[in-house]
PDB file of N, CA and C in Angstrom:
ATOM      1  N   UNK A   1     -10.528  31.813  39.066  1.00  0.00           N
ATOM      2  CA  UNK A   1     -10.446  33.212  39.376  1.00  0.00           C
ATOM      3  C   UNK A   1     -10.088  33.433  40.845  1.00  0.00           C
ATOM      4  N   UNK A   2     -10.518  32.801  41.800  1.00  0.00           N
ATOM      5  CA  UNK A   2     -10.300  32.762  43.144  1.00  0.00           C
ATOM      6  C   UNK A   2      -8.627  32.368  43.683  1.00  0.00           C
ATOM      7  N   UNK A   3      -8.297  31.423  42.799  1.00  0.00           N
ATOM      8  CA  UNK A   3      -6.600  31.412  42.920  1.00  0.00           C
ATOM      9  C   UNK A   3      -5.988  32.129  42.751  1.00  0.00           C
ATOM     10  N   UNK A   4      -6.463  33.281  41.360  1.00  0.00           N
ATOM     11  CA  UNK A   4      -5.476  34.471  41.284  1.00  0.00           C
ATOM     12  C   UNK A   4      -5.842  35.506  41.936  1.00  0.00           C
ATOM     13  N   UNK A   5      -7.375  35.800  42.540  1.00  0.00           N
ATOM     14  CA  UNK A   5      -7.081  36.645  43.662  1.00  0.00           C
ATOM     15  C   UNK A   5      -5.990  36.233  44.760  1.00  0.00           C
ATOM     16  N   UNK A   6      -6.157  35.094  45.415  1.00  0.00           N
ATOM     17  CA  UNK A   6      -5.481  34.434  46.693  1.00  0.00           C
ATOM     18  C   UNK A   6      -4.131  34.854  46.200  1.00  0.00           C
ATOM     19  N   UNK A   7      -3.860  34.653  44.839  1.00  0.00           N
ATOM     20  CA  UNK A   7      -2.081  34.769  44.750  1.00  0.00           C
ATOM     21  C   UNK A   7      -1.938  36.165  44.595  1.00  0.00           C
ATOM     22  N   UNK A   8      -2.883  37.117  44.468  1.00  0.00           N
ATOM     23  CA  UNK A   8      -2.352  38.636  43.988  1.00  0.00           C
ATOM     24  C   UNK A   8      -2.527  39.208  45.503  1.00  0.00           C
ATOM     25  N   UNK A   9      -3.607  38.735  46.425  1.00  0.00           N
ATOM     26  CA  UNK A   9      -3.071  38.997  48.144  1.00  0.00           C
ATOM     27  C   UNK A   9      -1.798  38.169  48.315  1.00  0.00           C
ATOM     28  N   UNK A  10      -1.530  37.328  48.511  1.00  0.00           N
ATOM     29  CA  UNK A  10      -0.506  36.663  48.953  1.00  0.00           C
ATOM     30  C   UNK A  10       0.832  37.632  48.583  1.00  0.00           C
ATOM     31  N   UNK A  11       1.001  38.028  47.338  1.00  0.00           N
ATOM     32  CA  UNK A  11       1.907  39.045  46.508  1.00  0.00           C
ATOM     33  C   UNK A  11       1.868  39.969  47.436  1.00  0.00           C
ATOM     34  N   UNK A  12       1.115  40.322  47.688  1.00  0.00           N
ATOM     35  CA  UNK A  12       0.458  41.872  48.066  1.00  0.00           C
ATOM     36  C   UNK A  12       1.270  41.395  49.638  1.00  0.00           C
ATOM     37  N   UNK A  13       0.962  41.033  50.261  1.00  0.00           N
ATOM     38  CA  UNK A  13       1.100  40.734  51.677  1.00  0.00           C
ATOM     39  C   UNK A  13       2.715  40.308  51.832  1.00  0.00           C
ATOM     40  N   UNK A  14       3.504  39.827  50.568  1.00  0.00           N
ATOM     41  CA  UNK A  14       4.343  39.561  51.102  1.00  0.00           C
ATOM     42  C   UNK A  14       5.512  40.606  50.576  1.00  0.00           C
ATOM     43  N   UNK A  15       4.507  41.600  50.114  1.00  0.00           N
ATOM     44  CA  UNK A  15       5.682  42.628  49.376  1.00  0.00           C
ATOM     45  C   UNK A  15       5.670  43.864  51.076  1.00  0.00           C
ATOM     46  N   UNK A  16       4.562  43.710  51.053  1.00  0.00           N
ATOM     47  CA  UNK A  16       4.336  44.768  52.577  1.00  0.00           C
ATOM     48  C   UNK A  16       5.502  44.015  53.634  1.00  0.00           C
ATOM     49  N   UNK A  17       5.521  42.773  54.145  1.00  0.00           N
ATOM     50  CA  UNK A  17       6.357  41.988  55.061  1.00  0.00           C
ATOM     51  C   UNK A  17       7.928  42.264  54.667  1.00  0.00           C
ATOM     52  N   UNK A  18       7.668  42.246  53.320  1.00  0.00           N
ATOM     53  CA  UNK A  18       9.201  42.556  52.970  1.00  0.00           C
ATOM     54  C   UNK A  18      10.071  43.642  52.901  1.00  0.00           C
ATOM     55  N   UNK A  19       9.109  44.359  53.092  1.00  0.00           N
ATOM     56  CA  UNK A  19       9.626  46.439  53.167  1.00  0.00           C
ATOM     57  C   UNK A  19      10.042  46.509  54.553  1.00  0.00           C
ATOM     58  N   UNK A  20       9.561  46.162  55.845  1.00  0.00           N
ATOM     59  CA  UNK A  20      10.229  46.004  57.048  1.00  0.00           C
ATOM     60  C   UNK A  20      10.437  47.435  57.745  1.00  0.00           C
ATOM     61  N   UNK A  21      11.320  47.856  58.519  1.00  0.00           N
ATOM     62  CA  UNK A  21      11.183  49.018  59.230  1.00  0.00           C
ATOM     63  C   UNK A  21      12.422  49.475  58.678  1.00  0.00           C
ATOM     64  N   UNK A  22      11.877  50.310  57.913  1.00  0.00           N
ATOM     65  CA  UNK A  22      13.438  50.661  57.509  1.00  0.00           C
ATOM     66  C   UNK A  22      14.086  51.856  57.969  1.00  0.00           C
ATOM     67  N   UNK A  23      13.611  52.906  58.865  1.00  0.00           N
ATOM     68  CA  UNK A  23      14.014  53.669  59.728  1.00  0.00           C
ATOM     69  C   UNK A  23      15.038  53.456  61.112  1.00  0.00           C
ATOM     70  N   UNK A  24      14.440  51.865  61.566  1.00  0.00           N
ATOM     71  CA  UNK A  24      15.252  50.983  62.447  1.00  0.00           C
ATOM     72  C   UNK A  24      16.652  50.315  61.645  1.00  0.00           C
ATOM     73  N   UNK A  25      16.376  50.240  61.018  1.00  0.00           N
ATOM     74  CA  UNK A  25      17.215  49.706  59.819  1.00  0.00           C
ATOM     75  C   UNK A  25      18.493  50.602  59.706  1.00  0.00           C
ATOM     76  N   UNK A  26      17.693  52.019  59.487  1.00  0.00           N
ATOM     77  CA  UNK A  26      18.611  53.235  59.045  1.00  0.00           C
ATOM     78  C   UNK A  26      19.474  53.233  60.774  1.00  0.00           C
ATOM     79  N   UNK A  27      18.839  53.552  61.680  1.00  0.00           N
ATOM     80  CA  UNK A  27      19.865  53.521  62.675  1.00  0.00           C
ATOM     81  C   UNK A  27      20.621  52.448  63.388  1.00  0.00           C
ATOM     82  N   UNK A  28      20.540  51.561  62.444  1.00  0.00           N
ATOM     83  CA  UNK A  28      21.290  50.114  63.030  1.00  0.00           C
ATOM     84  C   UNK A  28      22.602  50.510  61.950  1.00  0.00           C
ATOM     85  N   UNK A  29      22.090  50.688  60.773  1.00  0.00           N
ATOM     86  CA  UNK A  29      23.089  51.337  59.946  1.00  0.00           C
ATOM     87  C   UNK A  29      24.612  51.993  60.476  1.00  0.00           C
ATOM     88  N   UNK A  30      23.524  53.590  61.063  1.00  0.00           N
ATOM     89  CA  UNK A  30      24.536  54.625  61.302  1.00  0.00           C
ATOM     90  C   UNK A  30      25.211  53.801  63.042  1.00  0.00           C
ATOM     91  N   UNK A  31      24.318  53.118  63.605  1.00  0.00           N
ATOM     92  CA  UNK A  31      25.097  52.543  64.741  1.00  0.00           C
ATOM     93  C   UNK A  31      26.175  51.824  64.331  1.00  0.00           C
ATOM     94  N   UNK A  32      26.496  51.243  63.238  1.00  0.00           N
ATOM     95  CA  UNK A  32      27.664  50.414  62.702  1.00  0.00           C
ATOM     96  C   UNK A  32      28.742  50.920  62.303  1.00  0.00           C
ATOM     97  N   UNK A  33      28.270  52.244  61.593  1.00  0.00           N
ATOM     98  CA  UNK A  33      29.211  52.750  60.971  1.00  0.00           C
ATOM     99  C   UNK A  33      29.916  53.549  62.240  1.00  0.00           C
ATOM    100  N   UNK A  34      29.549  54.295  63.071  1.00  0.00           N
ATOM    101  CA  UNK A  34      30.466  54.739  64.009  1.00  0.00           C
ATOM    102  C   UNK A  34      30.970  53.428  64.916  1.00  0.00           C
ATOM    103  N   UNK A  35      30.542  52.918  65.146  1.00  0.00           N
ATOM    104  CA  UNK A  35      31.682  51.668  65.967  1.00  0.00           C
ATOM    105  C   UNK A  35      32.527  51.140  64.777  1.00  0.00           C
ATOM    106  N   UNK A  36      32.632  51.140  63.312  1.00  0.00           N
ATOM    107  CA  UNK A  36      33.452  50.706  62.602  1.00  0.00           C
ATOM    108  C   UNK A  36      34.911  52.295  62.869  1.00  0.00           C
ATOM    109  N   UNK A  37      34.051  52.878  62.525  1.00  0.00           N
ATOM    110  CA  UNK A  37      34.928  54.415  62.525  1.00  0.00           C
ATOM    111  C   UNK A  37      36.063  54.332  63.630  1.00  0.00           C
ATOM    112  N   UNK A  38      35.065  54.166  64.846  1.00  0.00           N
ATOM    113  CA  UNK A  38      35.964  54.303  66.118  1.00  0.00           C
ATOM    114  C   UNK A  38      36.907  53.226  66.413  1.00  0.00           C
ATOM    115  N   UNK A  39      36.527  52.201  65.645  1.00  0.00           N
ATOM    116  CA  UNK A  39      37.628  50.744  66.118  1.00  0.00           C
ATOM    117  C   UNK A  39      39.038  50.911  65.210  1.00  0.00           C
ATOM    118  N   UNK A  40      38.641  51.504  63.904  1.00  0.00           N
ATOM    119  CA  UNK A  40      39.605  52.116  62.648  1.00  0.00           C
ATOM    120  C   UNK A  40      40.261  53.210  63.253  1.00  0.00           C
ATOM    121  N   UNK A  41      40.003  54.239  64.607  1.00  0.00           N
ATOM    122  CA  UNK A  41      40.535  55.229  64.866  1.00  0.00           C
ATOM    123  C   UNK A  41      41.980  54.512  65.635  1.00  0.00           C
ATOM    124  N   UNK A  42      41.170  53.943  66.915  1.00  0.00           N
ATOM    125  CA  UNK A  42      41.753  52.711  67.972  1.00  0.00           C
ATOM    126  C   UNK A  42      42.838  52.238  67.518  1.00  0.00           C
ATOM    127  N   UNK A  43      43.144  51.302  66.289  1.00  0.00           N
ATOM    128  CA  UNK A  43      43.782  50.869  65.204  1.00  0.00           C
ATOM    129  C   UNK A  43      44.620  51.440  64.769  1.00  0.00           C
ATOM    130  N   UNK A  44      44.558  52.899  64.501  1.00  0.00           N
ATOM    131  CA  UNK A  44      45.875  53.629  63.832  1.00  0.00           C
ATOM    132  C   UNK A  44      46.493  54.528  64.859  1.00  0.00           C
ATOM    133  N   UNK A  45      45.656  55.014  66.355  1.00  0.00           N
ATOM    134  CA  UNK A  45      46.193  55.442  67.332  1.00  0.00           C
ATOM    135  C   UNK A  45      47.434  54.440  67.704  1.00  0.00           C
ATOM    136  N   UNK A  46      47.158  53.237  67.123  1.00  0.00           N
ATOM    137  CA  UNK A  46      47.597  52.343  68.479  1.00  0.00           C
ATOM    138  C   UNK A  46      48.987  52.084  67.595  1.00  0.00           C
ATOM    139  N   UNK A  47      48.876  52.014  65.869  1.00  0.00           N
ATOM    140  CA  UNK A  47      49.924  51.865  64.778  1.00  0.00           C
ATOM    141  C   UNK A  47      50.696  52.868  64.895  1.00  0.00           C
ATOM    142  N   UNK A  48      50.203  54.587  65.298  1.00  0.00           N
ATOM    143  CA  UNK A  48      51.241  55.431  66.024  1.00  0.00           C
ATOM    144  C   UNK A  48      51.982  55.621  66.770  1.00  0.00           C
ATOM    145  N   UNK A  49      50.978  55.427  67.806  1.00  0.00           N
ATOM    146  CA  UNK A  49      52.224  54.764  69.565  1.00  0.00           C
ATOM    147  C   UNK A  49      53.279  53.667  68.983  1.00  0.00           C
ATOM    148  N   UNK A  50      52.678  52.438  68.549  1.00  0.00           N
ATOM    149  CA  UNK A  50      53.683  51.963  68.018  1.00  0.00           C
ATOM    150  C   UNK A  50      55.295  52.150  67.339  1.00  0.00           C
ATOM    151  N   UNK A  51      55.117  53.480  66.415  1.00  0.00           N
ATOM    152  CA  UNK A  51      55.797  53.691  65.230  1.00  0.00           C
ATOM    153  C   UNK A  51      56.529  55.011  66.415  1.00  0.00           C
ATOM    154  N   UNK A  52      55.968  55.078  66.847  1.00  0.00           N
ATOM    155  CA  UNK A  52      56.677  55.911  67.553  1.00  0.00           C
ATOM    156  C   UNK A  52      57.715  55.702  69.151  1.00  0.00           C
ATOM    157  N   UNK A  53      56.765  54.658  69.632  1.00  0.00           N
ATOM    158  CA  UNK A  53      58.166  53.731  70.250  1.00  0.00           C
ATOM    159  C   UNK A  53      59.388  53.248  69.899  1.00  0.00           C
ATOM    160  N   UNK A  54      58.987  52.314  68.722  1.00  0.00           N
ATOM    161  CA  UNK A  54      59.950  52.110  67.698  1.00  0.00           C
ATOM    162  C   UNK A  54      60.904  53.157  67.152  1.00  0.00           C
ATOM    163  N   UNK A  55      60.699  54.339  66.835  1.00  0.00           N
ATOM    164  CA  UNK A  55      61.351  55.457  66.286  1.00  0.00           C
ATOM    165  C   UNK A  55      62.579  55.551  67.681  1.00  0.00           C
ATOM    166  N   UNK A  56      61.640  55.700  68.676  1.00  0.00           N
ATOM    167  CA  UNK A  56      62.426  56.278  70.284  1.00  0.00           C
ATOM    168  C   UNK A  56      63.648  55.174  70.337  1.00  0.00           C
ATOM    169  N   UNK A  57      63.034  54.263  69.887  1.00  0.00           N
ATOM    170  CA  UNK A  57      63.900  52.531  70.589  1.00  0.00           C
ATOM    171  C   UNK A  57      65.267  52.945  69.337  1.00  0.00           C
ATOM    172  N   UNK A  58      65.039  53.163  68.128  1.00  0.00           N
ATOM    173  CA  UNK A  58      65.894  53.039  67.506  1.00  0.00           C
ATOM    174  C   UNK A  58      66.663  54.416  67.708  1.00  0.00           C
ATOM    175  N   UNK A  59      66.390  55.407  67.923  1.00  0.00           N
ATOM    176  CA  UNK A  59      67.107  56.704  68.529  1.00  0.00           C
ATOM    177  C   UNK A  59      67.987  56.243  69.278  1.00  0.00           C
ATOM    178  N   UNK A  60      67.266  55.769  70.159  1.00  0.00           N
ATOM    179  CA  UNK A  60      68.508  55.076  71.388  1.00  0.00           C
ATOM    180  C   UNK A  60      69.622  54.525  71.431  1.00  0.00           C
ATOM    181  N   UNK A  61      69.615  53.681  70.473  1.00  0.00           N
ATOM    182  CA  UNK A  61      70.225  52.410  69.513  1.00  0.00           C
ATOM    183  C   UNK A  61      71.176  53.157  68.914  1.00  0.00           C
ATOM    184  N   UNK A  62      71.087  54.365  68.115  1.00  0.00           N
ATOM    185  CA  UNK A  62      71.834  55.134  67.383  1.00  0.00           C
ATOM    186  C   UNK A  62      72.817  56.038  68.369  1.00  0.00           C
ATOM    187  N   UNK A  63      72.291  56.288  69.624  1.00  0.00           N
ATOM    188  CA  UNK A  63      72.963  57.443  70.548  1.00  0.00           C
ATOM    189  C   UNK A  63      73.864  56.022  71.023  1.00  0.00           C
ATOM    190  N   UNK A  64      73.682  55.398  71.570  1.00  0.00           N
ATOM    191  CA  UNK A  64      74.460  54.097  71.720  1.00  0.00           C
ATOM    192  C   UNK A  64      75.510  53.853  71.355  1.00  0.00           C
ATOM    193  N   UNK A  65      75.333  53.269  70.354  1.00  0.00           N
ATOM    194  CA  UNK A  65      76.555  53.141  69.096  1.00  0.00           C
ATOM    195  C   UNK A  65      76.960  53.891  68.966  1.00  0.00           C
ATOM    196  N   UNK A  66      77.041  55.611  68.529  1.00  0.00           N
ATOM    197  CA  UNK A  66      77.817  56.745  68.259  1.00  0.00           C
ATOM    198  C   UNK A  66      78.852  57.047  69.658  1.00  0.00           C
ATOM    199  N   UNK A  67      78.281  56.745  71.094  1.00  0.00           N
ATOM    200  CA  UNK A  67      79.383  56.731  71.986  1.00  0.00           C
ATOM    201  C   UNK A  67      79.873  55.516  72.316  1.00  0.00           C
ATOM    202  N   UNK A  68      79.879  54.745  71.967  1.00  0.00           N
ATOM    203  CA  UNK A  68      80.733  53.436  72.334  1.00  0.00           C
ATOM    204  C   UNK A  68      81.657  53.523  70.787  1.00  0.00           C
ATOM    205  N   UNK A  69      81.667  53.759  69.773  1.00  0.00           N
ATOM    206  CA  UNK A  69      82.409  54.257  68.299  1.00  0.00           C
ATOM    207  C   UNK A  69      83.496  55.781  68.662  1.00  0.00           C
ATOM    208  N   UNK A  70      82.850  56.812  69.672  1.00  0.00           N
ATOM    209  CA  UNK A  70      83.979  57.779  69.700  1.00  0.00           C
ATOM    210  C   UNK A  70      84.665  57.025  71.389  1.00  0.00           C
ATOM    211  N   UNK A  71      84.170  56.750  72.104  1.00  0.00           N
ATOM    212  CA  UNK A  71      84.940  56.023  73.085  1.00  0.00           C
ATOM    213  C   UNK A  71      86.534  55.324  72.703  1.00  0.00           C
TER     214      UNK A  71
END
């Protein structure tokens, strides 16, 4: 009888250890999710500038060629 008390604390004790802080938890959470957000923003700012250099570069390219063709 004394073993299955010891094992129904032991249960007991390790179900409490295992619940943890979960409020800390919750804002480690939401701390992740905005540095994921903001690195995903970073990322497509940066795929714009990009796409948009590129756009300029090839504009150029096109004004180029159209006067060296009526030349």
């Amino acid at each position: 009888m004394k073993k299955l008390v010891l094992m129904a604390v032991a249960i007991v004790a390790v179900s409490f250890a295992s619940c943890g802080n979960k409020q800390a938890d919750a804002e480690k959470a939401t701390a992740d999710s905005i540095r994921i957000a903001d690195s995903i923003a970073a990322v497509e700012e940066a795929a714009a500038a990009a796409a948009e250099a590129a756009a300029a570069a090839a504009d150029t390219v096109a004004v180029d060629s159209a006067a060296v063709v009526a030349e």
